[in-house]
PDB file of N, CA and C in Angstrom:
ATOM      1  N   UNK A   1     -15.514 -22.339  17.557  1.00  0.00           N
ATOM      2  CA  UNK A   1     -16.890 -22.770  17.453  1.00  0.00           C
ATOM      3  C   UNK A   1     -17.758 -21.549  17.162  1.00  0.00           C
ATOM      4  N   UNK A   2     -18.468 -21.778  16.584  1.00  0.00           N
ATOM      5  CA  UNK A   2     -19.139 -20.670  16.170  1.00  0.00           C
ATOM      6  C   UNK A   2     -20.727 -20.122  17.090  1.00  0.00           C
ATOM      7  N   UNK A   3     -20.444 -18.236  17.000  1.00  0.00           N
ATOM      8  CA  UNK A   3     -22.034 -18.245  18.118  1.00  0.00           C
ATOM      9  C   UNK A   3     -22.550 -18.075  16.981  1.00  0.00           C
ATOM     10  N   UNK A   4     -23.830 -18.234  17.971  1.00  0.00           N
ATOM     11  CA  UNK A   4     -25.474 -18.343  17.227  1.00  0.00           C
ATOM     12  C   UNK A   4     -26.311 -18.188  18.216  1.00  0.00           C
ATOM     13  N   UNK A   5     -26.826 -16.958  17.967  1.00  0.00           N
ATOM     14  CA  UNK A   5     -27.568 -15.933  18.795  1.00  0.00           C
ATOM     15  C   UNK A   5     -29.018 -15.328  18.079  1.00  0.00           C
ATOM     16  N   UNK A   6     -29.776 -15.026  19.400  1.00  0.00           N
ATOM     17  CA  UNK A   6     -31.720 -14.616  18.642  1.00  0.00           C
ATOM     18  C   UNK A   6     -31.082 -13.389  18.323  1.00  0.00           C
ATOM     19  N   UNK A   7     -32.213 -13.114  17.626  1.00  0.00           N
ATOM     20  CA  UNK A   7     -32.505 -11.821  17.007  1.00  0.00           C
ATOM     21  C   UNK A   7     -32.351 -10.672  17.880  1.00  0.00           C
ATOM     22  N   UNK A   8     -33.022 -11.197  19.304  1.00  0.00           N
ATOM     23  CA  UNK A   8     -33.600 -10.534  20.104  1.00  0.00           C
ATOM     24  C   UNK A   8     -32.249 -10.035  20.994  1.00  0.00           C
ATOM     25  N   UNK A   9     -30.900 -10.653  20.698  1.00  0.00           N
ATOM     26  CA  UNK A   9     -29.945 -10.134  21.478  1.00  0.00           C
ATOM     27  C   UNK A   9     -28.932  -9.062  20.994  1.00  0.00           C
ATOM     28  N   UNK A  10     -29.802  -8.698  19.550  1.00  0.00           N
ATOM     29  CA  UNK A  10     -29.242  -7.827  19.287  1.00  0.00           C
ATOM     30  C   UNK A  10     -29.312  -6.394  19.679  1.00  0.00           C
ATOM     31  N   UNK A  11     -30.819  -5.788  20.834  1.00  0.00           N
ATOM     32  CA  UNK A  11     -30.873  -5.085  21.661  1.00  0.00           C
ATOM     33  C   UNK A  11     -29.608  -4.876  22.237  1.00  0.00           C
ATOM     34  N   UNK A  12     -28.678  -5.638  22.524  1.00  0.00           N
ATOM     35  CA  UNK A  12     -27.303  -5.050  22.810  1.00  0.00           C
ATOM     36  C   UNK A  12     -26.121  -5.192  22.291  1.00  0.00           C
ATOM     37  N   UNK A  13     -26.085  -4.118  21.919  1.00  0.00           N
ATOM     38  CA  UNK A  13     -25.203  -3.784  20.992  1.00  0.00           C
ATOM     39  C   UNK A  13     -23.480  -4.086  21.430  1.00  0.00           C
ATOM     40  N   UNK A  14     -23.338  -3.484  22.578  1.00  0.00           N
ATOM     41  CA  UNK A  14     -22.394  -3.673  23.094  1.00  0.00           C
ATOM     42  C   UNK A  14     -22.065  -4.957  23.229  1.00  0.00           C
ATOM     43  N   UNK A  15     -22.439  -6.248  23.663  1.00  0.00           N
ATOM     44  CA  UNK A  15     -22.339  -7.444  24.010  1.00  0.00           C
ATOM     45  C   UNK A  15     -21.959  -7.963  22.600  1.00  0.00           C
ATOM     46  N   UNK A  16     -22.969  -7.940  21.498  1.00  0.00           N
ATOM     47  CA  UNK A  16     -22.522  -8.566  20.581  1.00  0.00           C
ATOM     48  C   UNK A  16     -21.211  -7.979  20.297  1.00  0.00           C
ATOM     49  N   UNK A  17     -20.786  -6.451  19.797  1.00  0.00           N
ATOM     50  CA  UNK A  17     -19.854  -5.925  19.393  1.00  0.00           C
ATOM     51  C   UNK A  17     -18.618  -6.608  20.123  1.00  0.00           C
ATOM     52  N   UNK A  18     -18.564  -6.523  21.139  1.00  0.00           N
ATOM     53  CA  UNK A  18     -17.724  -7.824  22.081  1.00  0.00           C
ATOM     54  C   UNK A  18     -17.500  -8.725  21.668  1.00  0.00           C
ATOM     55  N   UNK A  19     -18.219  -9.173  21.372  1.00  0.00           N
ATOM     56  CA  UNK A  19     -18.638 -10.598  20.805  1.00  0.00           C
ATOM     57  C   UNK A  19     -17.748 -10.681  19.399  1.00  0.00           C
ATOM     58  N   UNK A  20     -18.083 -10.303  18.999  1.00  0.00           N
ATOM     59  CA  UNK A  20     -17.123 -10.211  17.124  1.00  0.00           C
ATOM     60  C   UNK A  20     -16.279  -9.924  17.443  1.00  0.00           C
ATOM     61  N   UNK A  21     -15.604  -8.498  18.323  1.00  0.00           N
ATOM     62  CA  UNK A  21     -14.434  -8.445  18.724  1.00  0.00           C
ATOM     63  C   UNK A  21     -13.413  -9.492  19.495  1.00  0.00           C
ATOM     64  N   UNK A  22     -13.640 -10.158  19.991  1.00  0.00           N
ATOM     65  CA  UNK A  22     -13.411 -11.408  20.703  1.00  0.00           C
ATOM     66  C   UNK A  22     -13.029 -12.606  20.067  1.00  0.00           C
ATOM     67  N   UNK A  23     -13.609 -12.622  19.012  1.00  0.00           N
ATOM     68  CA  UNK A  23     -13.625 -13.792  17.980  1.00  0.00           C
ATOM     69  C   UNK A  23     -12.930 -13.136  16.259  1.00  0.00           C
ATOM     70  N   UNK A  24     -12.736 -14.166  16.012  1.00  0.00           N
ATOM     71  CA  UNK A  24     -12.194 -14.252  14.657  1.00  0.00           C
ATOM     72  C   UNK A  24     -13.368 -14.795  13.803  1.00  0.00           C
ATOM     73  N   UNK A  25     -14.544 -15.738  14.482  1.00  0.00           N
ATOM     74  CA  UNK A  25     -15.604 -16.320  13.534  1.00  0.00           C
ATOM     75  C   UNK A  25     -16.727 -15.429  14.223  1.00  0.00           C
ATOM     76  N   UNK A  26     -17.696 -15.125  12.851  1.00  0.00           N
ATOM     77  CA  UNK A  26     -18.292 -14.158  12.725  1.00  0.00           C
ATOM     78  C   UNK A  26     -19.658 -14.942  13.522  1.00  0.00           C
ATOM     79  N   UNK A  27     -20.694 -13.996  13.957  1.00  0.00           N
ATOM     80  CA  UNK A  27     -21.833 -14.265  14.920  1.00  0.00           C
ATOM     81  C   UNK A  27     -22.618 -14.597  13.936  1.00  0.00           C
ATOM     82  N   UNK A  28     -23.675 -15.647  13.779  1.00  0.00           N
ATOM     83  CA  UNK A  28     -24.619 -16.155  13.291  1.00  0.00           C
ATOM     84  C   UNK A  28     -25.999 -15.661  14.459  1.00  0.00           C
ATOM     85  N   UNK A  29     -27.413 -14.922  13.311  1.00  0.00           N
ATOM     86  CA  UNK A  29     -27.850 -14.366  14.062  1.00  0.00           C
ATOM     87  C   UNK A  29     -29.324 -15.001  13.861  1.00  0.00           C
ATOM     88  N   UNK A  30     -30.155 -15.708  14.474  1.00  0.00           N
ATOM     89  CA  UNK A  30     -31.328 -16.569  14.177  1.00  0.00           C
ATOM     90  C   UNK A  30     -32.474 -15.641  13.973  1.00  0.00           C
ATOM     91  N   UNK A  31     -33.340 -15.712  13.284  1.00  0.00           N
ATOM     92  CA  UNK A  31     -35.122 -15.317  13.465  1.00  0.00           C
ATOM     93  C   UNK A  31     -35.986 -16.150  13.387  1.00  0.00           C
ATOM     94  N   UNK A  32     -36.613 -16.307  14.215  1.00  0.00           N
ATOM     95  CA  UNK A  32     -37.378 -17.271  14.426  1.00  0.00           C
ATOM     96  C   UNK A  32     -36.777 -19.260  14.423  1.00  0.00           C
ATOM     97  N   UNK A  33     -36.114 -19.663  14.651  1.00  0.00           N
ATOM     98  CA  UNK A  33     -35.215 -20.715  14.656  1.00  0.00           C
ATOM     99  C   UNK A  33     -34.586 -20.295  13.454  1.00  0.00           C
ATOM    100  N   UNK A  34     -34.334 -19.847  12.411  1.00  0.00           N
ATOM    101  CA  UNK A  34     -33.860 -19.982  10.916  1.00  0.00           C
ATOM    102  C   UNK A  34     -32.626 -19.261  10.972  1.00  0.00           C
ATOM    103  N   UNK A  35     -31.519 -19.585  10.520  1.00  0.00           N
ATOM    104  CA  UNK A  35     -30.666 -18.378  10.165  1.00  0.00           C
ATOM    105  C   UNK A  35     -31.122 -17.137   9.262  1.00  0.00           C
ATOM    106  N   UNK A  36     -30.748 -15.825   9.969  1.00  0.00           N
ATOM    107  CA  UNK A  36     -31.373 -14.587   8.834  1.00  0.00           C
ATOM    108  C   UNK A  36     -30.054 -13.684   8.854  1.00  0.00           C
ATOM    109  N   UNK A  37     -28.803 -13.142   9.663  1.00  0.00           N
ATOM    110  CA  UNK A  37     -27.785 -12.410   9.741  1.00  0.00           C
ATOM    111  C   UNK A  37     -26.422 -12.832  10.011  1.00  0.00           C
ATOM    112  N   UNK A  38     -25.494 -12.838   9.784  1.00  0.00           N
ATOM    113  CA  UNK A  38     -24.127 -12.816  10.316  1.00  0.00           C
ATOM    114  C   UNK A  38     -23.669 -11.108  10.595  1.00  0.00           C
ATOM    115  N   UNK A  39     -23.184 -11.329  11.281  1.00  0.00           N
ATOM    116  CA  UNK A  39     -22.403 -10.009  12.289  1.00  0.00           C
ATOM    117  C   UNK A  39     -20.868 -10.633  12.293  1.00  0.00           C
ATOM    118  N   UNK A  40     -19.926  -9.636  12.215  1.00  0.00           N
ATOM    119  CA  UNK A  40     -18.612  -9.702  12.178  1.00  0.00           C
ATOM    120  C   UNK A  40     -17.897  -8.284  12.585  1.00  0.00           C
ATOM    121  N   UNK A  41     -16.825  -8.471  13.125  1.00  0.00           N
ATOM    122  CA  UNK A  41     -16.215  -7.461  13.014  1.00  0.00           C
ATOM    123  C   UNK A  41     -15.371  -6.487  11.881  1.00  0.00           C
ATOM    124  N   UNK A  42     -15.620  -5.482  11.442  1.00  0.00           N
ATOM    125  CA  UNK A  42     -14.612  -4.956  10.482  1.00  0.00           C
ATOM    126  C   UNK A  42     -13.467  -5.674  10.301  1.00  0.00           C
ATOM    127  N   UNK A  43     -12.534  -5.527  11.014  1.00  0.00           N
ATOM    128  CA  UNK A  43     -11.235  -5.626  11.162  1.00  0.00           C
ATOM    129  C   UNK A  43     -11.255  -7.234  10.547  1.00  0.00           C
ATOM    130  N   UNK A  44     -12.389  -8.305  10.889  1.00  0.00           N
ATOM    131  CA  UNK A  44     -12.186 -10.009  10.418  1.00  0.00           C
ATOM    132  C   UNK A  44     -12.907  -9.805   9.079  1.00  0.00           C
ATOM    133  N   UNK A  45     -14.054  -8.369   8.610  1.00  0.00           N
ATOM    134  CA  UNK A  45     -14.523  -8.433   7.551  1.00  0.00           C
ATOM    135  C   UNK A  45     -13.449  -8.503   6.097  1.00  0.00           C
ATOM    136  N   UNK A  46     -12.701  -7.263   6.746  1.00  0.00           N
ATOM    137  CA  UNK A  46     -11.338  -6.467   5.982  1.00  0.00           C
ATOM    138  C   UNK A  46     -10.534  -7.803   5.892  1.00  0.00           C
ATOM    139  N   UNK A  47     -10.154  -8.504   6.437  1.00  0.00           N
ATOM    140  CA  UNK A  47      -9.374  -9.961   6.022  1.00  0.00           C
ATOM    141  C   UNK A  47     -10.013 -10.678   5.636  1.00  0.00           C
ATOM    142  N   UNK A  48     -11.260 -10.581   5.656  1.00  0.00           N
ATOM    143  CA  UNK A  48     -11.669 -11.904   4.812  1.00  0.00           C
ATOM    144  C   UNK A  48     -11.994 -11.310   3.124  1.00  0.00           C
ATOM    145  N   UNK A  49     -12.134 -10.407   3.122  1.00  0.00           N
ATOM    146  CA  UNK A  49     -12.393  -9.596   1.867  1.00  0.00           C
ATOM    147  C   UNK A  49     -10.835  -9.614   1.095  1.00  0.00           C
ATOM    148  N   UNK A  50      -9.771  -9.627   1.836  1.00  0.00           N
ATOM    149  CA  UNK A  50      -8.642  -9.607   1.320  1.00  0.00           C
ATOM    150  C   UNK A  50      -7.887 -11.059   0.992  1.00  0.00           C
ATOM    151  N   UNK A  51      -8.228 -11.877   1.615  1.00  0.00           N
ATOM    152  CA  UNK A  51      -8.105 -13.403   1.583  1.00  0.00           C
ATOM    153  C   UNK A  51      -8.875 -13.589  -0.245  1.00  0.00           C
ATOM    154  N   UNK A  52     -10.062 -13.663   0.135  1.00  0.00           N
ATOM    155  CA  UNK A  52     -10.827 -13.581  -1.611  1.00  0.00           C
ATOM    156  C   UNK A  52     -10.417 -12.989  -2.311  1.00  0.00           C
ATOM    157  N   UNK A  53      -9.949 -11.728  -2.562  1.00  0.00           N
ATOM    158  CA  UNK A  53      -8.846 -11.029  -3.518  1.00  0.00           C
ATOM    159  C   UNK A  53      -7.745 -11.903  -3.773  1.00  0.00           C
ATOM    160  N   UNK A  54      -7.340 -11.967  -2.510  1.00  0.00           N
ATOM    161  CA  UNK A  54      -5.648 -13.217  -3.163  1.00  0.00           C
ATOM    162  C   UNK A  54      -6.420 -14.755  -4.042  1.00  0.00           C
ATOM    163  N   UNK A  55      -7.513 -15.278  -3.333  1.00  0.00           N
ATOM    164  CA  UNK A  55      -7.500 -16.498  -3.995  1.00  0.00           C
ATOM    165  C   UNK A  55      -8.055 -16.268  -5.242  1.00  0.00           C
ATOM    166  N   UNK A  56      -8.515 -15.023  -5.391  1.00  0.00           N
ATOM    167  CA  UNK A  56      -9.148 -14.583  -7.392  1.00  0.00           C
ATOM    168  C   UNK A  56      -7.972 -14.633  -8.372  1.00  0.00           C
ATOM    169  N   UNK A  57      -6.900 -13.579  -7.480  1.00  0.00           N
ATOM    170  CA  UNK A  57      -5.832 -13.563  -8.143  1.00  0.00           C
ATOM    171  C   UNK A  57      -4.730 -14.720  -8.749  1.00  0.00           C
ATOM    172  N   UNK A  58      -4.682 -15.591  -7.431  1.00  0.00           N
ATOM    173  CA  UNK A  58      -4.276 -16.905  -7.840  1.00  0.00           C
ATOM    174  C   UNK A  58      -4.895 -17.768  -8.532  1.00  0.00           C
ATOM    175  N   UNK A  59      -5.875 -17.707  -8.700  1.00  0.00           N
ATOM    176  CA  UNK A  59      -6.576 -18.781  -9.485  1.00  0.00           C
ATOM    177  C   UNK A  59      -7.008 -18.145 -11.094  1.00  0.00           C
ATOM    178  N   UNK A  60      -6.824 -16.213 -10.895  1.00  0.00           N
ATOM    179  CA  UNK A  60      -6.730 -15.927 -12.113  1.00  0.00           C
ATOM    180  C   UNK A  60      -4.797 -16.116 -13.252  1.00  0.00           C
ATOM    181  N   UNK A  61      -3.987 -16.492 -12.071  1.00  0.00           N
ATOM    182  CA  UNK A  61      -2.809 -16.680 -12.351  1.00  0.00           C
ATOM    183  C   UNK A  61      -2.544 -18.024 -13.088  1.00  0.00           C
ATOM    184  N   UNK A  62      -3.247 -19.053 -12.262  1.00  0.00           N
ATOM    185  CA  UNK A  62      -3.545 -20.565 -12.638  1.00  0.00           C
ATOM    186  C   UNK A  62      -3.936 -20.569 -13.850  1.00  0.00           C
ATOM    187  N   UNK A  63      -4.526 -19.959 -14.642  1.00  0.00           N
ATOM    188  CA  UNK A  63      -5.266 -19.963 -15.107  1.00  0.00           C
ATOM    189  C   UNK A  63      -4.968 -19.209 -16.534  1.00  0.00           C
ATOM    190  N   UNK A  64      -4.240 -18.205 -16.264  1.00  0.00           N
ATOM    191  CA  UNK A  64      -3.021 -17.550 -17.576  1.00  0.00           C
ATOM    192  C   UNK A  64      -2.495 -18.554 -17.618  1.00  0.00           C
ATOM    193  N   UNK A  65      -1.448 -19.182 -16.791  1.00  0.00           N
ATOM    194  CA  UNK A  65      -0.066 -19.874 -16.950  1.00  0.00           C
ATOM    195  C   UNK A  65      -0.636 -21.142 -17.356  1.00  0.00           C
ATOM    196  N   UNK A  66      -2.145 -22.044 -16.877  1.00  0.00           N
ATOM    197  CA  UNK A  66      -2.132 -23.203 -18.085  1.00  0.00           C
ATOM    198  C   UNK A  66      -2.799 -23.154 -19.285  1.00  0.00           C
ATOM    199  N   UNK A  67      -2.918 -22.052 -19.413  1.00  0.00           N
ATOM    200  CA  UNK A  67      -3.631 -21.091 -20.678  1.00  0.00           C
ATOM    201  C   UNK A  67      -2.388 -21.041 -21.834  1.00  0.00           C
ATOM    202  N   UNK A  68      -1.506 -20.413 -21.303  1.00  0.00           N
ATOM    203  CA  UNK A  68      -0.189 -20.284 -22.186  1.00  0.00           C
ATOM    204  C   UNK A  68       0.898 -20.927 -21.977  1.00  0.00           C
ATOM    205  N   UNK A  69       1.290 -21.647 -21.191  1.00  0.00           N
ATOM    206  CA  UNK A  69       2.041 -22.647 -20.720  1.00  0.00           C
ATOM    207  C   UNK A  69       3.486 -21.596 -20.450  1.00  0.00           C
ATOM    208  N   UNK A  70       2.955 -21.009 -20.531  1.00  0.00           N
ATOM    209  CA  UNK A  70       4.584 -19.435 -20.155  1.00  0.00           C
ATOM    210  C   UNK A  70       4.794 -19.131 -18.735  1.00  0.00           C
ATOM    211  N   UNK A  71       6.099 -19.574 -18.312  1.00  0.00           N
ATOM    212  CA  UNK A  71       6.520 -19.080 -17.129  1.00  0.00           C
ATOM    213  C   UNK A  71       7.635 -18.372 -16.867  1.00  0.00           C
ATOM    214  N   UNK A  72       7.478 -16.769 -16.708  1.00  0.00           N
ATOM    215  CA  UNK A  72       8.488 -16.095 -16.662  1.00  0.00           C
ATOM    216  C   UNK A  72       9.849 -16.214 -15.285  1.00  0.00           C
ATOM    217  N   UNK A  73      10.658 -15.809 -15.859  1.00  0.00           N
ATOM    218  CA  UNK A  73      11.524 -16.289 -14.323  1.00  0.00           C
ATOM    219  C   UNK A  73      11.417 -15.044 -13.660  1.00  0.00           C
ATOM    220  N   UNK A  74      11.532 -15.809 -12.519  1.00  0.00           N
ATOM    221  CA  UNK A  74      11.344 -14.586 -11.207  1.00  0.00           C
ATOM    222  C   UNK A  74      12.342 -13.043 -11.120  1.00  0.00           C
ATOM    223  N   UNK A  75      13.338 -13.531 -11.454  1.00  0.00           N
ATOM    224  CA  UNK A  75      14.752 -12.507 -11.700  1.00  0.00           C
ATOM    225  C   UNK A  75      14.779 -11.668 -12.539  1.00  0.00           C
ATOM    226  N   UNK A  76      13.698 -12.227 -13.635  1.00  0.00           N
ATOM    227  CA  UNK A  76      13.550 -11.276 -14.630  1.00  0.00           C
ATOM    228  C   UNK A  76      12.737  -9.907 -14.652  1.00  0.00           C
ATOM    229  N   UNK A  77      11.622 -10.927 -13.675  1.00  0.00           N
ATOM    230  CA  UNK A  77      10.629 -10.184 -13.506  1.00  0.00           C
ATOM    231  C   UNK A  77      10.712  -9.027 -12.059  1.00  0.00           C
ATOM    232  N   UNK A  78      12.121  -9.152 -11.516  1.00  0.00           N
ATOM    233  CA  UNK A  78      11.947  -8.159 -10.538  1.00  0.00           C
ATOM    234  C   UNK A  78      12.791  -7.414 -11.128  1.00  0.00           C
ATOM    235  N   UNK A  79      13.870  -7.705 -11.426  1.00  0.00           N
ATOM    236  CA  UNK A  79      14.647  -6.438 -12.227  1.00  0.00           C
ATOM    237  C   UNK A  79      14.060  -5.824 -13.454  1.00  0.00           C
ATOM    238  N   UNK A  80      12.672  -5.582 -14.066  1.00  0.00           N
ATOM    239  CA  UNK A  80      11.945  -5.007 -14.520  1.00  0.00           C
ATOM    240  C   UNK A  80      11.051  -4.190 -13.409  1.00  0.00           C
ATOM    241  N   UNK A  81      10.568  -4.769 -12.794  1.00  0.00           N
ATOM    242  CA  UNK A  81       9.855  -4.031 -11.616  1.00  0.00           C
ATOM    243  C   UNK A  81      11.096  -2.736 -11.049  1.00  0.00           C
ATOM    244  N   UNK A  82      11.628  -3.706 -10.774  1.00  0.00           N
ATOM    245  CA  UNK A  82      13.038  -2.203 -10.235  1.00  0.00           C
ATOM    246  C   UNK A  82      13.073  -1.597 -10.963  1.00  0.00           C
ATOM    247  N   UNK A  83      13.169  -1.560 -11.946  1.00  0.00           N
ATOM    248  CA  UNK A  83      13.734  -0.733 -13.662  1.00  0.00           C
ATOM    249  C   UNK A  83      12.419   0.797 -13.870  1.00  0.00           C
ATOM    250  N   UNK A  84      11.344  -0.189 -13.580  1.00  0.00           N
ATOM    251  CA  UNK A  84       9.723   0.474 -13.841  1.00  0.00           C
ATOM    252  C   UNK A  84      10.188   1.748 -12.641  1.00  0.00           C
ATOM    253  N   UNK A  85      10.451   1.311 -11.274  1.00  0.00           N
ATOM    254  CA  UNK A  85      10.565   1.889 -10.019  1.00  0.00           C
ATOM    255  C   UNK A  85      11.214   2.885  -9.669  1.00  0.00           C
ATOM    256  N   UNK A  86      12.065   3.235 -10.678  1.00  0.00           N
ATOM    257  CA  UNK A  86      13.102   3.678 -10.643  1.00  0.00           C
ATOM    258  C   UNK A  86      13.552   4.666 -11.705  1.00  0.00           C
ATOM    259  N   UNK A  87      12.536   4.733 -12.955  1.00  0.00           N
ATOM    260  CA  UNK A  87      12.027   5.641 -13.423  1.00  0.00           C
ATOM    261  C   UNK A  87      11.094   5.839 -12.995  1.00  0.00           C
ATOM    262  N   UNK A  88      10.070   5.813 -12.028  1.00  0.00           N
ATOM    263  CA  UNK A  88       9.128   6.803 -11.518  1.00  0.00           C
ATOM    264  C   UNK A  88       9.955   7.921 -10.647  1.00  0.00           C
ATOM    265  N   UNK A  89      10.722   6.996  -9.727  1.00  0.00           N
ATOM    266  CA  UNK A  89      11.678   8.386  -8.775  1.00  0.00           C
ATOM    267  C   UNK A  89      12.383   9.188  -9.192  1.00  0.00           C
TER     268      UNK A  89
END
């Protein structure tokens, strides 16, 4: 469930920081009744920033493959990767 906290509790710092730390869903922070901030912790920022990277990527993948209707096989494509890998070392 998500908090939702005044403005005014952000005077402590510590409590909220707790607070994000504690949770996985980020603090919703009011001014004046209205929503104006979310607060999160790094550590849930850094995954959620990395979550959106994967779903760009997949949906930029979706998106080649019904573009060109080409699907390489998997086997192929790692024993090239090895190959690449292996002249770098």
């Amino acid at each position: 469930m998500p908090q939702i906290r005044p403005i005014s509790e952000l005077r402590n710092t510590n409590e909220i920081s707790a607070l994000c730390h504690s949770s996985t869903e980020p603090v919703f922070i009011t001014k004046n009744g209205y929503g104006d901030l979310v607060v999160m912790s790094m550590e849930n920022y850094e995954r959620q920033q990395t979550m959106l990277e994967l779903y760009k990527k997949l949906g930029e993948a979706e998106t080649n493959l019904s573009n060109s209707g080409k699907l390489l096989d998997g086997s192929d494509v790692f024993r090239g990767v090895e190959r690449k890998i292996c002249q770098i070392t």
